[in-house]
C-alpha atoms as a PDB file:
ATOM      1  CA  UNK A   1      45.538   9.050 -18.460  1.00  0.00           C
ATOM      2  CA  UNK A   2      43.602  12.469 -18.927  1.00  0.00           C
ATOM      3  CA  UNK A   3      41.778  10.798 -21.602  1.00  0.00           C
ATOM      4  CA  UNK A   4      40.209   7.880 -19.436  1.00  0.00           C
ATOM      5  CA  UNK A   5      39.521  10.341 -16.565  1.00  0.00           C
ATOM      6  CA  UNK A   6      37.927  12.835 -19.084  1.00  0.00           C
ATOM      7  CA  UNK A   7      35.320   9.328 -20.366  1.00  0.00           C
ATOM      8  CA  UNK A   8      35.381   8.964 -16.389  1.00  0.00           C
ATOM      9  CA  UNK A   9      33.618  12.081 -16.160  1.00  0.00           C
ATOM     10  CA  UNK A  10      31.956  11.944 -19.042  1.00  0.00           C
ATOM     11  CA  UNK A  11      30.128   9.002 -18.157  1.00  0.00           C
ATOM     12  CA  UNK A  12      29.374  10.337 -14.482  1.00  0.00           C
ATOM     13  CA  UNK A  13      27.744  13.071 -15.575  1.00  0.00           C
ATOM     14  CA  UNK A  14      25.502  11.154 -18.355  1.00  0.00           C
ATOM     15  CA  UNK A  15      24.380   8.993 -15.714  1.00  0.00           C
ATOM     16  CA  UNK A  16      23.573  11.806 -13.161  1.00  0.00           C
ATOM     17  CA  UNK A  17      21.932  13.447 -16.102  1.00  0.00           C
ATOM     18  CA  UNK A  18      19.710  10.198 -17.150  1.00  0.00           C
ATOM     19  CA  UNK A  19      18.660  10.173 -13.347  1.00  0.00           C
ATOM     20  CA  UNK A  20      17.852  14.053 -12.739  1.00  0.00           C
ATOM     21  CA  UNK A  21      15.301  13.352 -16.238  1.00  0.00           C
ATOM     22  CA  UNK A  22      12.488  11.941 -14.334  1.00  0.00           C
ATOM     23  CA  UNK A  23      12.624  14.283 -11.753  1.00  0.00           C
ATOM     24  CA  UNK A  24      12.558  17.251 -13.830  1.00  0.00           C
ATOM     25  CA  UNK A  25       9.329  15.536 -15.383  1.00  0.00           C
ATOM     26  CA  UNK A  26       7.410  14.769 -12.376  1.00  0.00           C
ATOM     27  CA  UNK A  27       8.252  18.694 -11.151  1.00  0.00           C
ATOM     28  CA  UNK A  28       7.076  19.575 -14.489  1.00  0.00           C
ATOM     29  CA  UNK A  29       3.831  17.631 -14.489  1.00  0.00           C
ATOM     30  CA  UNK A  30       2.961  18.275 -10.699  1.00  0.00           C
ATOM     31  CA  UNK A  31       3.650  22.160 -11.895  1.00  0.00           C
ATOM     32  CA  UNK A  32       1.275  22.160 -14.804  1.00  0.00           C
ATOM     33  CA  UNK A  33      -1.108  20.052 -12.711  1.00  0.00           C
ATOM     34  CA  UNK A  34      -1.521  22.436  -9.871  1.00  0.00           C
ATOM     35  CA  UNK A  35      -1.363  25.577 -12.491  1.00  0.00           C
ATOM     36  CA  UNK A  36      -4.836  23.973 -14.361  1.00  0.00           C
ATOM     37  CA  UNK A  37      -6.069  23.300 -10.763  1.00  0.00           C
ATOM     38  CA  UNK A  38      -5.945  26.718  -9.802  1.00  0.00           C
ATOM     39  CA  UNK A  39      -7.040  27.869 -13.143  1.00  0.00           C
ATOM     40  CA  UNK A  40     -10.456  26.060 -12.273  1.00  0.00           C
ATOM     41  CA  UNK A  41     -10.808  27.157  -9.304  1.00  0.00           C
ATOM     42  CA  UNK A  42     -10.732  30.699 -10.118  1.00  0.00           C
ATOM     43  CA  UNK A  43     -13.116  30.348 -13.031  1.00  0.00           C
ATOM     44  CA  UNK A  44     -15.469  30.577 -10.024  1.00  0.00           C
ATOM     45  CA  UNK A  45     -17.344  27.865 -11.269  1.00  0.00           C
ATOM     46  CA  UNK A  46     -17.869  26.291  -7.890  1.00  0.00           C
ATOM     47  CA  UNK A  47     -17.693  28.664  -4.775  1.00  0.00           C
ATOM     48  CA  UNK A  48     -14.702  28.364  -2.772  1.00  0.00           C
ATOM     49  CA  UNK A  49     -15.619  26.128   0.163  1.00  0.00           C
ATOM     50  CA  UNK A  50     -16.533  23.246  -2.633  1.00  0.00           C
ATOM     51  CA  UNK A  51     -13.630  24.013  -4.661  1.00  0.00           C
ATOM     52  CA  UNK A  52     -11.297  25.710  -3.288  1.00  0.00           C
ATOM     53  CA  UNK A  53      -7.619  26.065  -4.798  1.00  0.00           C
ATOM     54  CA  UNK A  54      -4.231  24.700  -4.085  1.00  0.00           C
ATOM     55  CA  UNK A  55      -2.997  27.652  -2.356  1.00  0.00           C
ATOM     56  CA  UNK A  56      -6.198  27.241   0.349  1.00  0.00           C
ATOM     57  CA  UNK A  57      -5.797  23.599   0.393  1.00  0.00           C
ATOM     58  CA  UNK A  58      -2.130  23.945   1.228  1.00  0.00           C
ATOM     59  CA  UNK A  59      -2.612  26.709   4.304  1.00  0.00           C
ATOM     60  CA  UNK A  60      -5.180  24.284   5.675  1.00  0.00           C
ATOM     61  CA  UNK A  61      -2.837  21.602   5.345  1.00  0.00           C
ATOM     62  CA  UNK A  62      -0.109  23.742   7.268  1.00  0.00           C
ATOM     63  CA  UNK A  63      -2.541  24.880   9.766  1.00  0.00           C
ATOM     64  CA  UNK A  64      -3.762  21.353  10.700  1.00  0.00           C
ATOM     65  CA  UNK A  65      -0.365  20.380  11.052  1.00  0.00           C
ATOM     66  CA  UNK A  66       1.066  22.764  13.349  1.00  0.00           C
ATOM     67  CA  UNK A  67      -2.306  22.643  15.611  1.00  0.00           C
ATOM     68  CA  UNK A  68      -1.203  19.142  15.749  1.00  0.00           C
ATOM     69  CA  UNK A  69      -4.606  17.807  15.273  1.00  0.00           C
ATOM     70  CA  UNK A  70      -3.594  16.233  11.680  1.00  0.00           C
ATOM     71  CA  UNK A  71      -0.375  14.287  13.477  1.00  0.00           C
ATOM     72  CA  UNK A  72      -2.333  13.179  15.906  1.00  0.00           C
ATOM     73  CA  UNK A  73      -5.134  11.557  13.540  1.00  0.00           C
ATOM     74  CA  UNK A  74      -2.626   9.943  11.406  1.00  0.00           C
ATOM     75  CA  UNK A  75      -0.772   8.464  14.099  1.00  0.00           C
ATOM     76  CA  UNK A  76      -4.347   6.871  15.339  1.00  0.00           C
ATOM     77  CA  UNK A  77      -4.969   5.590  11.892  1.00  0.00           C
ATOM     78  CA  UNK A  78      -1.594   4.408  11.745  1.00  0.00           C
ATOM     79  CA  UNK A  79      -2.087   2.467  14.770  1.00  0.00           C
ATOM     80  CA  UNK A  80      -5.033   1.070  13.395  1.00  0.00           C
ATOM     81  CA  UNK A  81      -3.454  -0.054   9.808  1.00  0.00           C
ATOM     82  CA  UNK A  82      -0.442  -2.024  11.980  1.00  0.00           C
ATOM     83  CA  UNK A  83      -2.614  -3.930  14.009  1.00  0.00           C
ATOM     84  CA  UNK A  84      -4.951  -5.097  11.729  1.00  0.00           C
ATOM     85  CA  UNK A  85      -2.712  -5.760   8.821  1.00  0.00           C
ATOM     86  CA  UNK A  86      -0.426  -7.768  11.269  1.00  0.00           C
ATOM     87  CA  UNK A  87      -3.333  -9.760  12.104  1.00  0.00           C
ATOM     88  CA  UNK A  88      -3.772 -10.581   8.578  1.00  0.00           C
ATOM     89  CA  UNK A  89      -0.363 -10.973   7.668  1.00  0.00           C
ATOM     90  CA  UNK A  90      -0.240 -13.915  10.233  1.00  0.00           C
ATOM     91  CA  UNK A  91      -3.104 -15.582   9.799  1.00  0.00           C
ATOM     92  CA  UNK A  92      -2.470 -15.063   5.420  1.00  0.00           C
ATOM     93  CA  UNK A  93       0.679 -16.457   5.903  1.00  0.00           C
ATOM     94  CA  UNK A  94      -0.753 -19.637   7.383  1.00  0.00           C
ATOM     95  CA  UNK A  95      -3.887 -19.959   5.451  1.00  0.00           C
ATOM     96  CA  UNK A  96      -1.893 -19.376   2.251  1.00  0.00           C
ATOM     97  CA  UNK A  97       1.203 -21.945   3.136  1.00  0.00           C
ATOM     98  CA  UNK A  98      -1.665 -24.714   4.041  1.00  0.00           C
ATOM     99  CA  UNK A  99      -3.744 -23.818   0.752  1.00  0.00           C
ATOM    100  CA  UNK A 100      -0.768 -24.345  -1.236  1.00  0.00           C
ATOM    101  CA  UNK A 101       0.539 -27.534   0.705  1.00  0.00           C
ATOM    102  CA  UNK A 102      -2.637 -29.628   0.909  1.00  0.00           C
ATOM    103  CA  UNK A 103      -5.216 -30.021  -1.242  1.00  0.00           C
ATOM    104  CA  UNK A 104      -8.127 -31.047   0.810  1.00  0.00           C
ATOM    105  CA  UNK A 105      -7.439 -26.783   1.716  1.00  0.00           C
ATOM    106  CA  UNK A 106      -6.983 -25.519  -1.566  1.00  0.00           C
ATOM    107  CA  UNK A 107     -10.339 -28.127  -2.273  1.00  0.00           C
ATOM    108  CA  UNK A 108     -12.591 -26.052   0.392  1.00  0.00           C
ATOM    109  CA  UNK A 109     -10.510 -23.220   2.417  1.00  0.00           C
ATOM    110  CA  UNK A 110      -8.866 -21.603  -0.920  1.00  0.00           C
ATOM    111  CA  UNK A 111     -12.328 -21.974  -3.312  1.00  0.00           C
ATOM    112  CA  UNK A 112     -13.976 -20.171  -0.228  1.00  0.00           C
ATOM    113  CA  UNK A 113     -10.862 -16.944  -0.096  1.00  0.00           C
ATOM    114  CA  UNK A 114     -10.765 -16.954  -3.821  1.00  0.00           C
ATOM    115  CA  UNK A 115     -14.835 -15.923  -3.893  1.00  0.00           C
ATOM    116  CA  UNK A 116     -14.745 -13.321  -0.773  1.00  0.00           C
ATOM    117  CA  UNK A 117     -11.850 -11.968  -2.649  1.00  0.00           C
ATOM    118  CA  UNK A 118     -14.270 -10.697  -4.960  1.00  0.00           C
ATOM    119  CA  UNK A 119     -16.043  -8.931  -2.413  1.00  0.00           C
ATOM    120  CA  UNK A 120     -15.105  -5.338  -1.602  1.00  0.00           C
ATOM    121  CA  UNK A 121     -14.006  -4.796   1.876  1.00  0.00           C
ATOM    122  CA  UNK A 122     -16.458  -2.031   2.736  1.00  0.00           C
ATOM    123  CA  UNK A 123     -19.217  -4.820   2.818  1.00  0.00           C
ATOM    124  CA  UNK A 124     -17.768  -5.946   5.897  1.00  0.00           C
ATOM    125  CA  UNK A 125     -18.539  -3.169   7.284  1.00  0.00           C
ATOM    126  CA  UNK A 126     -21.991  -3.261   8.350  1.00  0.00           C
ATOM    127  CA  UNK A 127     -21.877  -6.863   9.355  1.00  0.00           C
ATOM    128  CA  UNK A 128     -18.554  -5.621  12.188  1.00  0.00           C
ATOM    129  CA  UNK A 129     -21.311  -2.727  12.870  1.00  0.00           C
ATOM    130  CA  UNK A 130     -23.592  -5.539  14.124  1.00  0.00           C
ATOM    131  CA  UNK A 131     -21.015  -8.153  15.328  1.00  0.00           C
ATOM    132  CA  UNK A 132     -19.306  -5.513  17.256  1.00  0.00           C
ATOM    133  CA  UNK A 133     -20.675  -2.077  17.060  1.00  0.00           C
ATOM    134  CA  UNK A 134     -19.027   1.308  16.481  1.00  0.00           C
ATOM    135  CA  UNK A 135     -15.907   0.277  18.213  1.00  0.00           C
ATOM    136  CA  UNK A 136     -12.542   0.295  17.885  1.00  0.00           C
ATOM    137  CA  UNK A 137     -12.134  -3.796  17.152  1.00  0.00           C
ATOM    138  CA  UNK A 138     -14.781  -2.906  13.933  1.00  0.00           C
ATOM    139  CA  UNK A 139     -12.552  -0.953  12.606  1.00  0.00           C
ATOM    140  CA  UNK A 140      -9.476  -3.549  13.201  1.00  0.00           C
ATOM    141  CA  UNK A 141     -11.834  -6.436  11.782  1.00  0.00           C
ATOM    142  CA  UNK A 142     -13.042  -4.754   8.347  1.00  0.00           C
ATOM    143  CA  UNK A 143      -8.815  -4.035   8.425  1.00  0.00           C
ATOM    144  CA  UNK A 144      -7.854  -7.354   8.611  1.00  0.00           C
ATOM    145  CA  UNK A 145     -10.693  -8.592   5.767  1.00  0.00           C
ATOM    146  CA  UNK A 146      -9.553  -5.966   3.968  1.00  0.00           C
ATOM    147  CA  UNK A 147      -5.868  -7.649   4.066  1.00  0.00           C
ATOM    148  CA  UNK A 148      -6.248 -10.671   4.280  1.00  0.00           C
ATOM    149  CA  UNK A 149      -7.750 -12.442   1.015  1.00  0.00           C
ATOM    150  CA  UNK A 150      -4.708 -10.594  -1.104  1.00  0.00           C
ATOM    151  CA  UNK A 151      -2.621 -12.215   1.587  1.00  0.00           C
ATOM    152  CA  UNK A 152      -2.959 -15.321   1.565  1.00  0.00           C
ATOM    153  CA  UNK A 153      -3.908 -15.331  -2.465  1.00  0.00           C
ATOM    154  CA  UNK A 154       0.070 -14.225  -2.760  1.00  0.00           C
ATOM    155  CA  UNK A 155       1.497 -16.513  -0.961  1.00  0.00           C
ATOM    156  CA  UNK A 156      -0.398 -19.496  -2.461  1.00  0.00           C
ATOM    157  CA  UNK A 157       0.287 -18.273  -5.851  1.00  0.00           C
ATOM    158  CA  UNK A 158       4.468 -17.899  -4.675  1.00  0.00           C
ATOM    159  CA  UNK A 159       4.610 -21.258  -3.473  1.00  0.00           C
ATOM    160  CA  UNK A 160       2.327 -23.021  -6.473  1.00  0.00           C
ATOM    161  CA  UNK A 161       4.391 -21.185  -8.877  1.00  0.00           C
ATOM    162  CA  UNK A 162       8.060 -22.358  -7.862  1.00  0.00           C
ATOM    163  CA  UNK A 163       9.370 -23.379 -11.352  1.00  0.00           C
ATOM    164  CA  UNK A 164       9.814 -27.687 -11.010  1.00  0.00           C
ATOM    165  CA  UNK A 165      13.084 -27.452 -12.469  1.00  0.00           C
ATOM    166  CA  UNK A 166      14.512 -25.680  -8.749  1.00  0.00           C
ATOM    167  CA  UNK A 167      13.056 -28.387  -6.947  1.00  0.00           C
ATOM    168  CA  UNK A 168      14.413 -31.091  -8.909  1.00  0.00           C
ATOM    169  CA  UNK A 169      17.351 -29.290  -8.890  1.00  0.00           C
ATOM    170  CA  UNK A 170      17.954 -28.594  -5.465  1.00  0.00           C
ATOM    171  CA  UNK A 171      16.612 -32.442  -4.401  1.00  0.00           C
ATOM    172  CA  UNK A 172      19.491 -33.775  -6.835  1.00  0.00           C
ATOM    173  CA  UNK A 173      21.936 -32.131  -4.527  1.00  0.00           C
ATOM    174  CA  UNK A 174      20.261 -33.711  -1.751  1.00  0.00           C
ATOM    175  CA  UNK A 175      18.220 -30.890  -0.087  1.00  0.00           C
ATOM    176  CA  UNK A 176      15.029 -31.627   1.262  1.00  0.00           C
ATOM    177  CA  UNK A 177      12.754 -30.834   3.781  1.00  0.00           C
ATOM    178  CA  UNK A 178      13.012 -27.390   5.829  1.00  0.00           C
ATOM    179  CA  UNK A 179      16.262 -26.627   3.858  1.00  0.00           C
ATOM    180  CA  UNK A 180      13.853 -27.152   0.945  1.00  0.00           C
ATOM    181  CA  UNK A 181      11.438 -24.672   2.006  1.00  0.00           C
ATOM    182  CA  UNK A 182      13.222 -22.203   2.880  1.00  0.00           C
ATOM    183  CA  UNK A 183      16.312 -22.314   0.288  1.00  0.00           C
ATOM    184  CA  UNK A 184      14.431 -22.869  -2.689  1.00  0.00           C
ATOM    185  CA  UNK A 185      10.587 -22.490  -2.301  1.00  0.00           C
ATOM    186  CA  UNK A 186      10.839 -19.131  -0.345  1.00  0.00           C
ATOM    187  CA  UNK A 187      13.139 -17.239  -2.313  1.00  0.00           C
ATOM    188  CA  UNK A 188      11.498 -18.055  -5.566  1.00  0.00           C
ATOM    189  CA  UNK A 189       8.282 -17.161  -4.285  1.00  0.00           C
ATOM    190  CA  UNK A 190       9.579 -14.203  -2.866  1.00  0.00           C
ATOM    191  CA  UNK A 191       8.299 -12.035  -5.837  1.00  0.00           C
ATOM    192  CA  UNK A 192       4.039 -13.229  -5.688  1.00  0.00           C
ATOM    193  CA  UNK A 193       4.074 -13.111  -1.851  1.00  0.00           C
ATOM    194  CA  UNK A 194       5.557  -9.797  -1.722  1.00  0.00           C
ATOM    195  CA  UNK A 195       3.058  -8.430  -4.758  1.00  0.00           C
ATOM    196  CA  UNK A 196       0.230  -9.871  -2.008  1.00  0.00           C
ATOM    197  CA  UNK A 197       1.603  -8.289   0.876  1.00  0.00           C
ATOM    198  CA  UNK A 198       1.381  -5.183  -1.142  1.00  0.00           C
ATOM    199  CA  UNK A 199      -1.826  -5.197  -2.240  1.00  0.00           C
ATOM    200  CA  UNK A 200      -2.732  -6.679   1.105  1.00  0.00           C
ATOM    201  CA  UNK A 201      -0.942  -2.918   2.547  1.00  0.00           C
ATOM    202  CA  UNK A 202      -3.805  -1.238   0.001  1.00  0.00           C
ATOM    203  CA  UNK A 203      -6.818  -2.829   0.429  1.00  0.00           C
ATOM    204  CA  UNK A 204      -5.999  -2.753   4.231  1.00  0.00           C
ATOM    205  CA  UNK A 205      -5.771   1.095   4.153  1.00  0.00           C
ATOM    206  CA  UNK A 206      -8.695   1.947   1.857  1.00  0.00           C
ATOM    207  CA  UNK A 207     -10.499  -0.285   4.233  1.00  0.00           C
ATOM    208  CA  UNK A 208      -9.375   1.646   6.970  1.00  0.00           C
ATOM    209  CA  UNK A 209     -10.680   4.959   5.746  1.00  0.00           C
ATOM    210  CA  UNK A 210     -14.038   3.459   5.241  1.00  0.00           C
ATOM    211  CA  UNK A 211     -14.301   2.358   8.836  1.00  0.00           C
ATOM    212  CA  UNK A 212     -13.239   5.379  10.340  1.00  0.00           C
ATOM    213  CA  UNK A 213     -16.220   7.664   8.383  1.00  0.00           C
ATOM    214  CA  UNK A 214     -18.286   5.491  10.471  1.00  0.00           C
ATOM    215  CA  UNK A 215     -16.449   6.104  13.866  1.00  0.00           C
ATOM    216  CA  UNK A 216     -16.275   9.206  15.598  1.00  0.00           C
ATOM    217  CA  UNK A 217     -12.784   9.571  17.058  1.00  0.00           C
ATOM    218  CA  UNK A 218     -10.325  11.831  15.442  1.00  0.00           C
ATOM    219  CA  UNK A 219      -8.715  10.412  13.042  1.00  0.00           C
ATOM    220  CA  UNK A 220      -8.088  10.461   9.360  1.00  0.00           C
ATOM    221  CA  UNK A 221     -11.339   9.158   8.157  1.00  0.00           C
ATOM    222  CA  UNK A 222     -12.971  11.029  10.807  1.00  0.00           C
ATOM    223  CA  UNK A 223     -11.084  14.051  10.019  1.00  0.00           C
ATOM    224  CA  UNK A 224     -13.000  13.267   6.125  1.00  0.00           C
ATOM    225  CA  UNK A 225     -15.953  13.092   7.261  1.00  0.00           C
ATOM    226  CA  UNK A 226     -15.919  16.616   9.939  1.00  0.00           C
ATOM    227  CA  UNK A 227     -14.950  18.537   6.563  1.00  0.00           C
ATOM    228  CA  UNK A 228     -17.755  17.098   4.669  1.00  0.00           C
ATOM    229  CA  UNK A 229     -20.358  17.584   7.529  1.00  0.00           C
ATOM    230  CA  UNK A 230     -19.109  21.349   7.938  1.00  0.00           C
ATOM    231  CA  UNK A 231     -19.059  21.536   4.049  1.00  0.00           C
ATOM    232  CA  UNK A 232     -15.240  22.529   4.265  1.00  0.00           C
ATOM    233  CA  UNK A 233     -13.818  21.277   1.154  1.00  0.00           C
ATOM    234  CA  UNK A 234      -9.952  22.526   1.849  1.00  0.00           C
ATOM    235  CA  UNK A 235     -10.352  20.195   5.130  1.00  0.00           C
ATOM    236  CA  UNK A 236     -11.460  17.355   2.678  1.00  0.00           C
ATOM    237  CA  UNK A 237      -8.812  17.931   0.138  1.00  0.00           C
ATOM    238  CA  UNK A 238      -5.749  18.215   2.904  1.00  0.00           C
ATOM    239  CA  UNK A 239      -6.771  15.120   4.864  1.00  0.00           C
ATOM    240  CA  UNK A 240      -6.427  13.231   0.990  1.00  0.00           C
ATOM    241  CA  UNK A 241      -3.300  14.935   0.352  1.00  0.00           C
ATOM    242  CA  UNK A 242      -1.646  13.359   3.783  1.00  0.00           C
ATOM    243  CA  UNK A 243      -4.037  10.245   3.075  1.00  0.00           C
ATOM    244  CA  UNK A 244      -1.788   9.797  -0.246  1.00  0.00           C
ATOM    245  CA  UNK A 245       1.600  11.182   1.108  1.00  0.00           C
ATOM    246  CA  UNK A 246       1.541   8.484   3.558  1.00  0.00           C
ATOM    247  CA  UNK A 247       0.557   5.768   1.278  1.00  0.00           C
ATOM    248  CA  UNK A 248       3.488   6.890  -1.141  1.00  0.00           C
ATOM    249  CA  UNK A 249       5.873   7.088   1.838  1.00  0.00           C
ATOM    250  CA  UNK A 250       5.015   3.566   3.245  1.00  0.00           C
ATOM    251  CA  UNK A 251       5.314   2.099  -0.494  1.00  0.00           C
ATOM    252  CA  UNK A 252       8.376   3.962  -1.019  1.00  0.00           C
ATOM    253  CA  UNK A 253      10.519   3.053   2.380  1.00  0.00           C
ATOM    254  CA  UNK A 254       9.428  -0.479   2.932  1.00  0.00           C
ATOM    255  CA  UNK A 255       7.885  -2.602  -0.089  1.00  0.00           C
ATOM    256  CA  UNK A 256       9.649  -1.024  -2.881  1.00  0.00           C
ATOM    257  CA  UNK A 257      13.188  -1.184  -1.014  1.00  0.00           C
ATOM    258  CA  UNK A 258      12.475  -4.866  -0.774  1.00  0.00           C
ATOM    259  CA  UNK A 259      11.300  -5.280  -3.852  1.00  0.00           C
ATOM    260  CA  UNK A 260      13.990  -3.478  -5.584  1.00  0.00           C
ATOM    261  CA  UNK A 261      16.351  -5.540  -3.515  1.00  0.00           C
ATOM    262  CA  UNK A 262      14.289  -8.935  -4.457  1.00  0.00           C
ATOM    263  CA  UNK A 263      14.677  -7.858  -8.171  1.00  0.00           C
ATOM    264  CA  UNK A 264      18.292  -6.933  -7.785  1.00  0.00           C
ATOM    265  CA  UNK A 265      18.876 -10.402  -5.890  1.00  0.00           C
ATOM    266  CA  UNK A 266      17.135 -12.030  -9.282  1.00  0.00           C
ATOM    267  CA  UNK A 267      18.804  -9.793 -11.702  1.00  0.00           C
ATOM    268  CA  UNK A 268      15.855  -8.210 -12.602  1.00  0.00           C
ATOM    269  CA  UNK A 269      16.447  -4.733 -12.374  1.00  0.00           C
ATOM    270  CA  UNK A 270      17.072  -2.231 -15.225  1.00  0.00           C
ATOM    271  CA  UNK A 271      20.071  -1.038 -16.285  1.00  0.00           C
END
């Protein structure tokens, strides 16, 4: 009895050990990382207000945040990022379902996506300037081309890529139609349609921070762009640091939970 509670703890504390490992590396990195950043900056290569060090970069950071102004810009941008990538998300989710489905789409709709996916997102942005001018729905439409392409791409590639064996499985046992589609088809196409919704989420937010340099209204881009104007490099350097936190913390709560429970539902995960 002592025995199998001693391997009992044994083995609880090798696995807490084999997950505190990457921590400690990260914090070790992210350590040496800021240590050689402030190393360069007080070479005094650059003056301070182009390169300024983490410790000025940080009290800006605070200072922004308490005055509020930084909350406030990122909850504009925000704003911004879940209208226009719901937009996209709809109509990709159509457009890709149809491309996949029929061929006289994937013929002429999905040869016409597949070439404006090769074109960055910030070219859109002159032609909204004209369309629409420096407005708030410019912003939301260079969003939404941002998004969309990656969309739809995903879940054409899900649905096209549903292993033949499932469906001749699943028709054996005599489902068809909707129960097809969405007990077979969507599940195993769960994996490419999420890895477009993704990269959708990225391309939809860089595209965001393009438009806003061009629109004067506080937010995050905006908040980029008042830095660079007043040559403030801290300002420049904090508004990337919550540009990225953000990004992390949007990948981290919502598409990598449901990716890590897709893999775990397809036994992919590592032990």
């Amino acid at each position: 009895m002592a025995k199998a509670a001693n391997a009992e703890s044994a083995l609880r504390l090798r696995v807490s050990s084999a997950a505190l490992i990457p921590w400690v590396r990260r914090i070790v990195f992210y350590a040496l990382l800021l240590a050689l950043w402030q190393l360069v900056a007080n070479t005094g290569i650059w003056p301070d207000y182009l390169f300024p060090g983490p410790l000025a970069v940080a009290h800006t950071l605070v200072t922004g945040l308490q005055s509020g102004q930084f909350l406030q810009a990122a909850r504009v941008s925000l704003q911004r990022l879940v209208l226009g990538y719901s937009i996209s998300l709809l109509i990709g989710l159509v457009l890709g379902l149809l491309i996949a489905r029929y061929r006289i789409f994937e013929e002429t709709v999905g040869s016409l996506i597949l070439g404006l996916q090769a074109l960055p997102s910030v070219c859109w942005l002159p032609l909204a300037i004209l369309w629409l001018g420096l407005s708030e729905q410019a912003i939301i439409f260079v969003v939404v081309m941002g998004a969309l392409f990656s969309i739809t791409l995903g879940v054409d590639a899900g649905i096209k890529n549903t292993p033949p064996i499932y469906l001749k499985a699943a028709r054996t046992l005599g489902t068809k139609g909707l129960a097809l589609s969405t007990q077979v088809v969507l599940p195993a196409a769960l994996p490419a349609i999420l890895n477009g919704l993704k990269q959708g989420w990225t391309f939809a937010w860089r595209s965001l921070m393009a438009g806003e340099l061009l629109f004067f209204t506080l937010s995050l881009g905006n908040l980029l762009q008042n830095g660079r104007d007043l040559n403030d490099a801290s300002q420049v350097m904090a508004v990337m640091v919550l540009i990225i936190v953000i990004g992390v913390a949007i990948d981290s709560l919502i598409f990598a939970s449901i990716e890590r429970r897709v893999r775990e539902r397809w036994g992919l995960v590592r032990l």
